[in-house]
Protein backbone atom coordinates (compact mmCIF):
# COMPACT_ATOMS: atom_id res chain seq x y z
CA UNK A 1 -61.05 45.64 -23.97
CA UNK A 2 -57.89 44.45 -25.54
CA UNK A 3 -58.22 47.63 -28.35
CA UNK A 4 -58.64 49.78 -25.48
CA UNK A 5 -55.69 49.32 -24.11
CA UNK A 6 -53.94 49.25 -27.24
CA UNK A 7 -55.19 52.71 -28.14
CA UNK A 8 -54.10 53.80 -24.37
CA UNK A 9 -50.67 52.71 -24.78
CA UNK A 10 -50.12 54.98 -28.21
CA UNK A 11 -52.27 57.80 -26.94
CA UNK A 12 -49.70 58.08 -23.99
CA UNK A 13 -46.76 57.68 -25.77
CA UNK A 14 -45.38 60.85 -27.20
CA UNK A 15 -44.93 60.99 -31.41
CA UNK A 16 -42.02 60.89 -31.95
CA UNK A 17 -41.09 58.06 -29.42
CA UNK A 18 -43.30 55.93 -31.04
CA UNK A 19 -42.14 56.90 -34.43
CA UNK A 20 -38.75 55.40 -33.34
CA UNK A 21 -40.01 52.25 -31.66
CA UNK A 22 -42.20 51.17 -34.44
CA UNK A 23 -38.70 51.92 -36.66
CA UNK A 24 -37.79 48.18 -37.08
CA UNK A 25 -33.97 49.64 -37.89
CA UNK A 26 -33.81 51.73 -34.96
CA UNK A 27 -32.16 50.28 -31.87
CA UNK A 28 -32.93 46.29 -33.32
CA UNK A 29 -36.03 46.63 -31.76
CA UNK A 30 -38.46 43.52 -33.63
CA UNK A 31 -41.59 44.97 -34.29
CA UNK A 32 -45.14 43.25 -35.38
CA UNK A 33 -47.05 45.62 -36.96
CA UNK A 34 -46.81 48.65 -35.82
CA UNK A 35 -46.23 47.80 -32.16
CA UNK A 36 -43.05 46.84 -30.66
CA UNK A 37 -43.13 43.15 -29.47
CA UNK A 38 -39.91 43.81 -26.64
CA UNK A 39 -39.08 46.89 -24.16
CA UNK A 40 -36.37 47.25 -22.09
CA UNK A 41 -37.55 48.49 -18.80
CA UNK A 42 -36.20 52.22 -19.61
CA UNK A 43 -38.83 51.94 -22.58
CA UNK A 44 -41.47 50.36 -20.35
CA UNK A 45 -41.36 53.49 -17.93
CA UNK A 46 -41.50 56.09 -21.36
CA UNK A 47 -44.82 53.96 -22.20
CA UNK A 48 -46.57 53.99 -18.78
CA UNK A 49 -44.58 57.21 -17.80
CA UNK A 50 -43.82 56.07 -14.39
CA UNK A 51 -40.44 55.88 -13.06
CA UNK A 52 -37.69 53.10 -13.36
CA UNK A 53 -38.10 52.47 -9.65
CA UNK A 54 -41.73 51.69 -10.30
CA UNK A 55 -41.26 49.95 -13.10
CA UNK A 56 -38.71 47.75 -11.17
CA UNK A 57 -41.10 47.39 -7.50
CA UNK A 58 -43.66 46.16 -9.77
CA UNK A 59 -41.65 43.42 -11.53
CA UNK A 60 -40.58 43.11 -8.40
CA UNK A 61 -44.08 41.86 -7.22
CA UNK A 62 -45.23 40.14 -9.96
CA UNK A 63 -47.83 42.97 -11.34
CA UNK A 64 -45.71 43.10 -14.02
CA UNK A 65 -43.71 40.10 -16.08
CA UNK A 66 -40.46 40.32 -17.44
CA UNK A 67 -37.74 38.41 -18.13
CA UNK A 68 -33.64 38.23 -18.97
CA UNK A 69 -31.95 38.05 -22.16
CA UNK A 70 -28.20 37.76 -20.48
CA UNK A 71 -28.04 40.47 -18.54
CA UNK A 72 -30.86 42.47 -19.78
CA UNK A 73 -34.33 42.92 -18.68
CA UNK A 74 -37.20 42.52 -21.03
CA UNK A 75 -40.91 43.17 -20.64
CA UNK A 76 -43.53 41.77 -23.66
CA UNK A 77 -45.19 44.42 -24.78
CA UNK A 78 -48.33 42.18 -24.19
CA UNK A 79 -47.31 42.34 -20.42
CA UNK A 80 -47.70 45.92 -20.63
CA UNK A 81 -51.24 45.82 -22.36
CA UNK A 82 -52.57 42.84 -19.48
CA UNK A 83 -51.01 45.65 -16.77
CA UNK A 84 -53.23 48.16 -18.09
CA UNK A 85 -56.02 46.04 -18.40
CA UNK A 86 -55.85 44.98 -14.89
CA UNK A 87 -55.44 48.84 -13.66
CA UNK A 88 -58.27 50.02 -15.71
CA UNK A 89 -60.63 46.81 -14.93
CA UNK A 90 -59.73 45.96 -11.21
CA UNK A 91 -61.49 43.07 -10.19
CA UNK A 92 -63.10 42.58 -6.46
């Protein structure tokens, strides 16, 4: 299940997006692999391609887990992959 979403989350991002996440000199974004390990929430709405108001409502309520680095919002990467797992796979 956990490959599944993996392969979701590239499929939907565009080339040459991921080309420049997975760029461990672009932007200081770490990188494990060939996944990034950190989004900002900006990045997190280019993955899922939903808007930064959705992004934020579902922080917001807890779908989604993120946390601050000063000022700035963070979301794991991993949180990501568990969102889609749980949208794809609802449970009763």
């Amino acid at each position: 299940m956990r490959t599944d979403a993996r392969d979701y989350l590239l499929l939907r991002t565009s080339a040459r997006y991921y080309r420049a996440m997975t760029n461990t000199t672009t932007r200081g974004v770490c990188t494990c692999g060939r996944q990034p390990l950190v989004l900002t929430v900006r990045e997190t709405c280019h993955v899922l391609r939903i808007s930064r108001r959705t992004v934020e409502a579902l922080i917001r309520s807890g779908a989604l887990t993120s946390y601050k680095i000063g000022t700035a919002r963070r979301v794991d990467a991993a949180a990501v992959l568990d969102y889609l797992d749980r949208v794809k796979h609802p449970t009763s």
